[in-house]
Protein backbone atom coordinates (compact mmCIF):
# COMPACT_ATOMS: atom_id res chain seq x y z
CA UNK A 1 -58.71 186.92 14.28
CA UNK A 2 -61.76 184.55 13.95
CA UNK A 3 -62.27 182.84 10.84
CA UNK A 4 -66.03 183.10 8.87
CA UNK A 5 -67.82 179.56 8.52
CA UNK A 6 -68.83 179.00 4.83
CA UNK A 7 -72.27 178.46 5.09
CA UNK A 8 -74.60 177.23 2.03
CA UNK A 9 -77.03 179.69 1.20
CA UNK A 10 -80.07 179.06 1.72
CA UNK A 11 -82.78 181.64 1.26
CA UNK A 12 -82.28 185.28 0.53
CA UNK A 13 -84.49 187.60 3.43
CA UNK A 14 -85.62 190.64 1.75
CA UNK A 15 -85.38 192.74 4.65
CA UNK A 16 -84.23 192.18 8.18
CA UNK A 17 -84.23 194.05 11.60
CA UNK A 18 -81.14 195.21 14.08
CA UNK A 19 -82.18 195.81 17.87
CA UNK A 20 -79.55 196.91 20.06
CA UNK A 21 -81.11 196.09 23.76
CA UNK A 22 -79.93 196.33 27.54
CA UNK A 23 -76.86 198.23 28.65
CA UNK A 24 -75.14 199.42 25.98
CA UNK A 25 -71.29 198.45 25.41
CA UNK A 26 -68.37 199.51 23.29
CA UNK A 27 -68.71 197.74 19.87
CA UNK A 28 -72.10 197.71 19.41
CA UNK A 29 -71.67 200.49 16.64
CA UNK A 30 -69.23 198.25 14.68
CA UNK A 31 -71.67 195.39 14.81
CA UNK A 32 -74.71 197.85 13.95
CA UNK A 33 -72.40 199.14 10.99
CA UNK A 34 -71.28 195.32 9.87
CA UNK A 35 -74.68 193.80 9.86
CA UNK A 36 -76.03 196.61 7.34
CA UNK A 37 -73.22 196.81 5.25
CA UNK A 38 -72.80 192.38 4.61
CA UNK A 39 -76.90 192.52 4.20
CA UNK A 40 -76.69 195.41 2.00
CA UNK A 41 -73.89 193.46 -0.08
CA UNK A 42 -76.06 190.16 -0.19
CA UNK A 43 -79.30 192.55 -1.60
CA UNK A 44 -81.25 192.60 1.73
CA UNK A 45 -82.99 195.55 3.06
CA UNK A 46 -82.02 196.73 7.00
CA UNK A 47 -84.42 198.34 9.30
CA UNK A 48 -82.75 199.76 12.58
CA UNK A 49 -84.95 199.54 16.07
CA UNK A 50 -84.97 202.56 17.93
CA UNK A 51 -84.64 202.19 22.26
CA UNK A 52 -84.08 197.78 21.57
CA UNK A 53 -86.76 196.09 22.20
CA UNK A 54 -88.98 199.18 22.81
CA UNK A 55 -89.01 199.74 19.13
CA UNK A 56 -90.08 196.52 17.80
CA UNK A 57 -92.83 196.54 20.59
CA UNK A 58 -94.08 200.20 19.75
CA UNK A 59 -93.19 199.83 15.73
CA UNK A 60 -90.27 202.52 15.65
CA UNK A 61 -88.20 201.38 12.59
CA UNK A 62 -86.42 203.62 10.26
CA UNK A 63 -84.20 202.40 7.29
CA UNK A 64 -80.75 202.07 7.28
CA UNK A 65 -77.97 201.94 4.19
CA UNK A 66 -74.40 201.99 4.02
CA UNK A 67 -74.02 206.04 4.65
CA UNK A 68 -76.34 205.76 8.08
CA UNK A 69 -73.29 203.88 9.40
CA UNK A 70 -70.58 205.54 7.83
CA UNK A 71 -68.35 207.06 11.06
CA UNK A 72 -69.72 205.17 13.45
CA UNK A 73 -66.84 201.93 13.97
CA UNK A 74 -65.06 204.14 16.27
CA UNK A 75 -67.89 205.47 18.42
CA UNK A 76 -69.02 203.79 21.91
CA UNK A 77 -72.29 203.38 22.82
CA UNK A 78 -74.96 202.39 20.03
CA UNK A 79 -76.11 204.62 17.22
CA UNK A 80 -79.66 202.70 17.14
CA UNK A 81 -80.26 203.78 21.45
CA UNK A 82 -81.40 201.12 23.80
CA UNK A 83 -83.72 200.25 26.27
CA UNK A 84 -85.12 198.21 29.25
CA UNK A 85 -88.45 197.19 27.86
CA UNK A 86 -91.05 195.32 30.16
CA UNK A 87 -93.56 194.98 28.01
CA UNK A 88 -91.76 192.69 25.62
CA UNK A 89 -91.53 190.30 28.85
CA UNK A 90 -95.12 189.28 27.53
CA UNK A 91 -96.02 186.57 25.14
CA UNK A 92 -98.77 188.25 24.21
CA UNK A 93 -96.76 191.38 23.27
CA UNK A 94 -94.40 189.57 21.73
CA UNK A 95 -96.43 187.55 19.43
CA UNK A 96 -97.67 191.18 18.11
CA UNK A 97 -94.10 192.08 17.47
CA UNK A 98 -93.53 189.12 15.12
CA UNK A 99 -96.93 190.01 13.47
CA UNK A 100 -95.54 193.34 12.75
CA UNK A 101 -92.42 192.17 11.85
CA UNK A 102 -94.44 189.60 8.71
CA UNK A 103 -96.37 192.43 7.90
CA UNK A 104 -93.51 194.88 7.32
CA UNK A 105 -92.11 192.05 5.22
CA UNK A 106 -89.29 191.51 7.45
CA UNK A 107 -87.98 188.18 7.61
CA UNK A 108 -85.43 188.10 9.99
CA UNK A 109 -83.87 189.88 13.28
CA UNK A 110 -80.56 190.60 14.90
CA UNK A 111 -80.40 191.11 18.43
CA UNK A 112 -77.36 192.76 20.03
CA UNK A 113 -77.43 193.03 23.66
CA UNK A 114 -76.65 190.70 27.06
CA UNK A 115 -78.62 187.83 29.02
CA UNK A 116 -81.74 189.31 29.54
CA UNK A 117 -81.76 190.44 25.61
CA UNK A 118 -80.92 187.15 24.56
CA UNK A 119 -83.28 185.68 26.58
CA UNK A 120 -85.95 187.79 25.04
CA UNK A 121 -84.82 187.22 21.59
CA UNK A 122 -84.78 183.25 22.43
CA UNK A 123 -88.79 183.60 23.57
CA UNK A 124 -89.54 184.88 20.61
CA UNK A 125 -88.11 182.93 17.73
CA UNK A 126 -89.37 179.83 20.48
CA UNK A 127 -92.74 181.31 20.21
CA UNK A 128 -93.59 182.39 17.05
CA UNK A 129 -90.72 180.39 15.01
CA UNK A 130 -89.61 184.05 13.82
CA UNK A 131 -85.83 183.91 12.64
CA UNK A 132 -83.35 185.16 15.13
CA UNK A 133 -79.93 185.82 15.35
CA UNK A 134 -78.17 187.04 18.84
CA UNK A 135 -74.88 188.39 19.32
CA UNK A 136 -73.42 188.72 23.02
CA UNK A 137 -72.90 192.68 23.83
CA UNK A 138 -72.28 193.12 27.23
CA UNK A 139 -69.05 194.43 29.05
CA UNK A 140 -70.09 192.18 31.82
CA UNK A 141 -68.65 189.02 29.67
CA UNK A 142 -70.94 186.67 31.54
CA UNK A 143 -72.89 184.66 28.24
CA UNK A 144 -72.95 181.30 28.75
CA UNK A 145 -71.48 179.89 25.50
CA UNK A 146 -69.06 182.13 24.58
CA UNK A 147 -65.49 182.85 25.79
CA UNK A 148 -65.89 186.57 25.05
CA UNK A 149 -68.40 189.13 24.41
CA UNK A 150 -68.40 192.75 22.54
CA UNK A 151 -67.60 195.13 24.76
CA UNK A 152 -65.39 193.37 27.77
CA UNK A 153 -62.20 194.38 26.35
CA UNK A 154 -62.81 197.75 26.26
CA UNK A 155 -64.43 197.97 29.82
CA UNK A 156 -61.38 196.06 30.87
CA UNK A 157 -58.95 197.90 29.86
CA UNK A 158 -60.43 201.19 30.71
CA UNK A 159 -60.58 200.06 34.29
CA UNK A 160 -56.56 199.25 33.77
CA UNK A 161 -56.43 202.74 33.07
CA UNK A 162 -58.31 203.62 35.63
CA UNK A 163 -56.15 202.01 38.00
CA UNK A 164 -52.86 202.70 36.83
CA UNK A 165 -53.50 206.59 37.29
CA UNK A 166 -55.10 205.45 40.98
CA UNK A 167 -51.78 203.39 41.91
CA UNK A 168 -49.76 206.78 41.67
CA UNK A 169 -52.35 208.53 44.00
CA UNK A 170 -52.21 205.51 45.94
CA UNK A 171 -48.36 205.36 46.00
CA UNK A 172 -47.93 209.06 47.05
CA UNK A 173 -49.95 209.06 49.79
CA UNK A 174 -49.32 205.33 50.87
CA UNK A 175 -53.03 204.48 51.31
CA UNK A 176 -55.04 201.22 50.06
CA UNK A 177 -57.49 202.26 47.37
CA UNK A 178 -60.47 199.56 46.56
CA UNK A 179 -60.93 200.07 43.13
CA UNK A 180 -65.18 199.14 42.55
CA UNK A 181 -65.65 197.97 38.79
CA UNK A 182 -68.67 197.00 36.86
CA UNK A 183 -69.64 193.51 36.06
CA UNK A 184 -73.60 192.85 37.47
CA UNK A 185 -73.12 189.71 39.74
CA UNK A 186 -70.17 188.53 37.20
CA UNK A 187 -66.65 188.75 38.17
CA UNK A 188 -65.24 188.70 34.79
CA UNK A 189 -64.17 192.43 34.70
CA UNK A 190 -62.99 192.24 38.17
CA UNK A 191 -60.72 189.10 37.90
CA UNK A 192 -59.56 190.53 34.77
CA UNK A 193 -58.14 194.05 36.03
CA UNK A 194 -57.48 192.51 38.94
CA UNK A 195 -55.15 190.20 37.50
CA UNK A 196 -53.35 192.90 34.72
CA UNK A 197 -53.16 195.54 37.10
CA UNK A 198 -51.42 193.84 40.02
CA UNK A 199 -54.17 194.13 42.29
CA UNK A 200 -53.36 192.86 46.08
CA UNK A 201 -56.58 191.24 46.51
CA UNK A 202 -59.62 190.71 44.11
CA UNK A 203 -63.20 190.65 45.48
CA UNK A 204 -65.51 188.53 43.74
CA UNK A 205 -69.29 188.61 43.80
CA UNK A 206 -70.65 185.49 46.06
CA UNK A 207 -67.74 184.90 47.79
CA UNK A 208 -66.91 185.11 51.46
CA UNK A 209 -65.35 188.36 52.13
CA UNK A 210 -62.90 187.83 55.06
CA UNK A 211 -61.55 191.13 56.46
CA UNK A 212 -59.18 189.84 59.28
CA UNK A 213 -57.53 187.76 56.40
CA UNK A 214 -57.69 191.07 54.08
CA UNK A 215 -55.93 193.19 56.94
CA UNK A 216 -53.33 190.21 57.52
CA UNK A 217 -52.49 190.17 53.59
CA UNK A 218 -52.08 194.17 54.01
CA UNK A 219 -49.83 193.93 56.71
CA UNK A 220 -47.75 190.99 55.17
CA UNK A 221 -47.06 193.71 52.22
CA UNK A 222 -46.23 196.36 54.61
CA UNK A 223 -43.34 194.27 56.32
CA UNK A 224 -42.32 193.74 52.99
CA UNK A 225 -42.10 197.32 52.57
CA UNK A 226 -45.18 198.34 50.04
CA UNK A 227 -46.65 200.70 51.84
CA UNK A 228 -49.58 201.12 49.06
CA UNK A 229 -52.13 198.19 47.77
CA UNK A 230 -55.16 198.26 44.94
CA UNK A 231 -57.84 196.15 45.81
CA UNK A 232 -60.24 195.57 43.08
CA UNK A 233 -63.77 194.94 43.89
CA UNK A 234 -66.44 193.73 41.82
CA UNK A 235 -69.94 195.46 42.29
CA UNK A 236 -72.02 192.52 43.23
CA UNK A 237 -75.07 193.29 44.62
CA UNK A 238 -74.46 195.23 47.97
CA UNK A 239 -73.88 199.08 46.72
CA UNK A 240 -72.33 199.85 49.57
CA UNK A 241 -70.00 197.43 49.69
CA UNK A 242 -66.95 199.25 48.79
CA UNK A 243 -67.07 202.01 51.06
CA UNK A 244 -67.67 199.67 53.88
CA UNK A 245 -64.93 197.76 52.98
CA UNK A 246 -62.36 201.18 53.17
CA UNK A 247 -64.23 201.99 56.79
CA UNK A 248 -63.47 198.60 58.01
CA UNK A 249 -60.12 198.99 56.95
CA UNK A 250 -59.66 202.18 57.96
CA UNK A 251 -60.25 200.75 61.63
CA UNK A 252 -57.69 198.07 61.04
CA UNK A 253 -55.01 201.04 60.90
CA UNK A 254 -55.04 200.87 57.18
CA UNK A 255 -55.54 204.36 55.36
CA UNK A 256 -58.17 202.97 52.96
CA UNK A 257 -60.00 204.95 49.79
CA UNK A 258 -63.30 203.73 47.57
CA UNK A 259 -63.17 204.59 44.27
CA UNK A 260 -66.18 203.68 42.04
CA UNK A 261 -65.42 203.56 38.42
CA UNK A 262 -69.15 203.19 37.67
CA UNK A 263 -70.36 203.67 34.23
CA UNK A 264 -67.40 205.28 32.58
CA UNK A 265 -66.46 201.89 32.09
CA UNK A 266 -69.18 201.44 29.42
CA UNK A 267 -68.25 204.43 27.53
CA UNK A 268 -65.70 205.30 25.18
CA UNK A 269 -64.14 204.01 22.20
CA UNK A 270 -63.81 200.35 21.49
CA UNK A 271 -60.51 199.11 21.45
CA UNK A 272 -59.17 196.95 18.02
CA UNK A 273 -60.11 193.52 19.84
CA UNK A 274 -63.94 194.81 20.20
CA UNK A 275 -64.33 195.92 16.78
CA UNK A 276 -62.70 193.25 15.33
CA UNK A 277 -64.99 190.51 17.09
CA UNK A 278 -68.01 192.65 16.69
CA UNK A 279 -67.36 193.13 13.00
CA UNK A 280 -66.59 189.43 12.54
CA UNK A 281 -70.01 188.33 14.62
CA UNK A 282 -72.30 191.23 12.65
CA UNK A 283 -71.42 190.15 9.01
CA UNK A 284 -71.35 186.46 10.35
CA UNK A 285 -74.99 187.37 11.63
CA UNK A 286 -76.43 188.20 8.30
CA UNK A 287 -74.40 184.61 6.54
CA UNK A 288 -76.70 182.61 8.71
CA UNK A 289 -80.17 184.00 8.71
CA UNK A 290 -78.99 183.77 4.78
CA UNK A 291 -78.60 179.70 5.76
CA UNK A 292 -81.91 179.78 7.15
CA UNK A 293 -80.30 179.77 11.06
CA UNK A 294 -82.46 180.94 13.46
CA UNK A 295 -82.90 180.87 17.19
CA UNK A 296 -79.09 181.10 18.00
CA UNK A 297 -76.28 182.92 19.24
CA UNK A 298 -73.60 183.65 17.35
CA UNK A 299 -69.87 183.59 19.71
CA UNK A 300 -66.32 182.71 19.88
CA UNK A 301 -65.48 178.68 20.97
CA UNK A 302 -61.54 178.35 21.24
CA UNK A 303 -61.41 181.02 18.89
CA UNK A 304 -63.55 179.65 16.25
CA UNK A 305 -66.98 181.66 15.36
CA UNK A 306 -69.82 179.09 17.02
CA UNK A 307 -73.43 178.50 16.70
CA UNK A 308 -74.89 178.26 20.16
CA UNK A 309 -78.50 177.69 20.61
CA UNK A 310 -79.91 180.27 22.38
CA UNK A 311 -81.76 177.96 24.49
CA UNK A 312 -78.71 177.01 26.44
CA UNK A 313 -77.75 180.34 26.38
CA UNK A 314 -80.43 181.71 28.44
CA UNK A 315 -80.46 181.96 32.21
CA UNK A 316 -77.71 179.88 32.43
CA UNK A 317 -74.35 181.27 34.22
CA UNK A 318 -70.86 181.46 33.13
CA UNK A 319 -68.86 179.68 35.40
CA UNK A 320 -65.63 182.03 36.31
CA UNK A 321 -61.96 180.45 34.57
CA UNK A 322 -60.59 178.14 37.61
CA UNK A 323 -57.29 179.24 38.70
CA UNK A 324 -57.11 182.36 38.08
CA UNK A 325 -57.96 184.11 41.44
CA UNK A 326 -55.15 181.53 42.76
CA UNK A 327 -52.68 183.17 40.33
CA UNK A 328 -53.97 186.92 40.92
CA UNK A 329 -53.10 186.26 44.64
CA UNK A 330 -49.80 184.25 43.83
CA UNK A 331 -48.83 187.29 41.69
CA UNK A 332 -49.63 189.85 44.26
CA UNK A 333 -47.06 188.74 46.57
């Protein structure tokens, strides 16, 4: 559980905005649902952006009160859609946004999404001074400034799933499965699964893939009699990776499978963890445009709710936790 900062209050917006933009992950509907519901408690009107950043851009906003969330805490995905939207890549088109935005009397915005949302929602309030709030939704886990993000506990533990059901496949037919999981260039999801499922090896984006070693580690299991292995390897940026990977291994006398979990990872209900932090971050959200806070992101610090400013959040990368490859592999054996 994260505790709510007590924040003075400041000003009182009379109406504010919620975009939910990039890939959608599980818990974006509880944040959606506890950003209208704390604004609607403190008096403040809530518009909802349909397709992210695509409806600020082409002026798509439709009201929403405490019954257009009702339902909704359980439900993956995001009630509100989202997009990729080039256009608001443009100064131009984003200093039309937050002209809209004034003239609609809105007076302040809370973006839900990953990097490349916060990013965008950064530019803005840089550019125009126009009060924003971010909150890190992405499964991929990989926003610099916070040590978790809506959405990567569900994603992780539906690849657990995932895997456990693969291991008996694996087990039956004594064959080496690499398990592909989601993550972008990040290796949070992958070091994670790895790690709780009991993964032989874990394959991590940008690092040297060595399959003479790989084979050797196989073989060392073997003699120790396990005659199955799960290797878990994150997608990176070479799609055909993974099924490489199983034909190399294949060659190496090693009965190898690729199994690509793909987007079923960003599906499905989120778990407790996710709506908990996304509930805590949304009515946190509205408590510090209330403050008059603005051009931040809003994440969890050693398990304290922090303020990050979302200039050193952008384009920056999120270095992986040291040591714990070393202890995936020292548990594996």
């Amino acid at each position: 559980m994260w505790n709510l900062p007590v924040l003075p209050r400041v000003r009182q917006p009379r109406r504010i905005v919620i975009v939910t933009s990039g890939g959608d992950s599980p818990g974006m509907n509880p944040a959606i649902r506890a950003v209208v519901r704390s604004a609607i408690h403190c008096g403040i009107e809530v518009l909802g952006s349909d397709r992210g950043y695509t409806g600020l851009v082409e002026d798509e906003l439709r009201p929403m009160n405490t019954a257009s969330v009702g339902n909704i805490l359980h439900r993956g995905g995001t009630v509100l859609k989202s997009d990729r939207c080039d256009a608001f890549r443009e100064p131009t088109v984003r200093a039309r946004v937050a002209q809209a935005l004034h003239k609609r009397g809105v007076e302040g915005l809370v973006v839900i999404g990953g990097d490349g949302s916060l990013t965008g929602a950064h530019l803005l309030a840089e550019e125009t001074g126009f009060p924003v709030i971010g909150l890190p939704g992405t499964i991929d886990n990989d926003i610099y400034g916070t040590d978790d993000t809506i959405g990567f506990d569900t994603a992780v533990n539906t690849g657990l799933e995932a895997i456990d059901r693969i291991r008996d496949t694996a087990h039956s037919h004594e064959r080496v499965f690499l398990v592909e999981v989601m993550g972008r260039s990040s290796g949070f999801i992958a070091l994670a699964v790895g790690l709780a499922g009991g993964a032989e090896s874990v394959l991590l984006p940008d690092c040297r893939i060595d399959v003479p070693e790989l084979v050797q580690r196989l073989n060392l299991s073997k003699r120790r009699g396990k005659n199955s292995s799960l290797i878990v390897v994150a997608e990176g940026h070479d799609p055909q990776l993974t099924a490489r990977l199983a034909g190399q291994l294949t060659e190496h006398g090693h009965q190898a499978r690729a199994c690509i979990l793909g987007h079923i990872q960003r599906g499905g209900s989120p778990t407790g963890h996710d709506r908990l932090l996304a509930s805590t971050l949304g009515a946190s959200a509205v408590d510090h445009l209330c403050a008059d806070k603005g051009d931040i992101m809003l994440g969890v610090q050693a398990g304290c709710i922090a303020a990050v400013p979302l200039r050193d959040v952008a384009g920056l990368r999120k270095p992986l936790p040291t040591g714990i490859l070393d202890l995936a592999r020292i548990l594996a054996t």
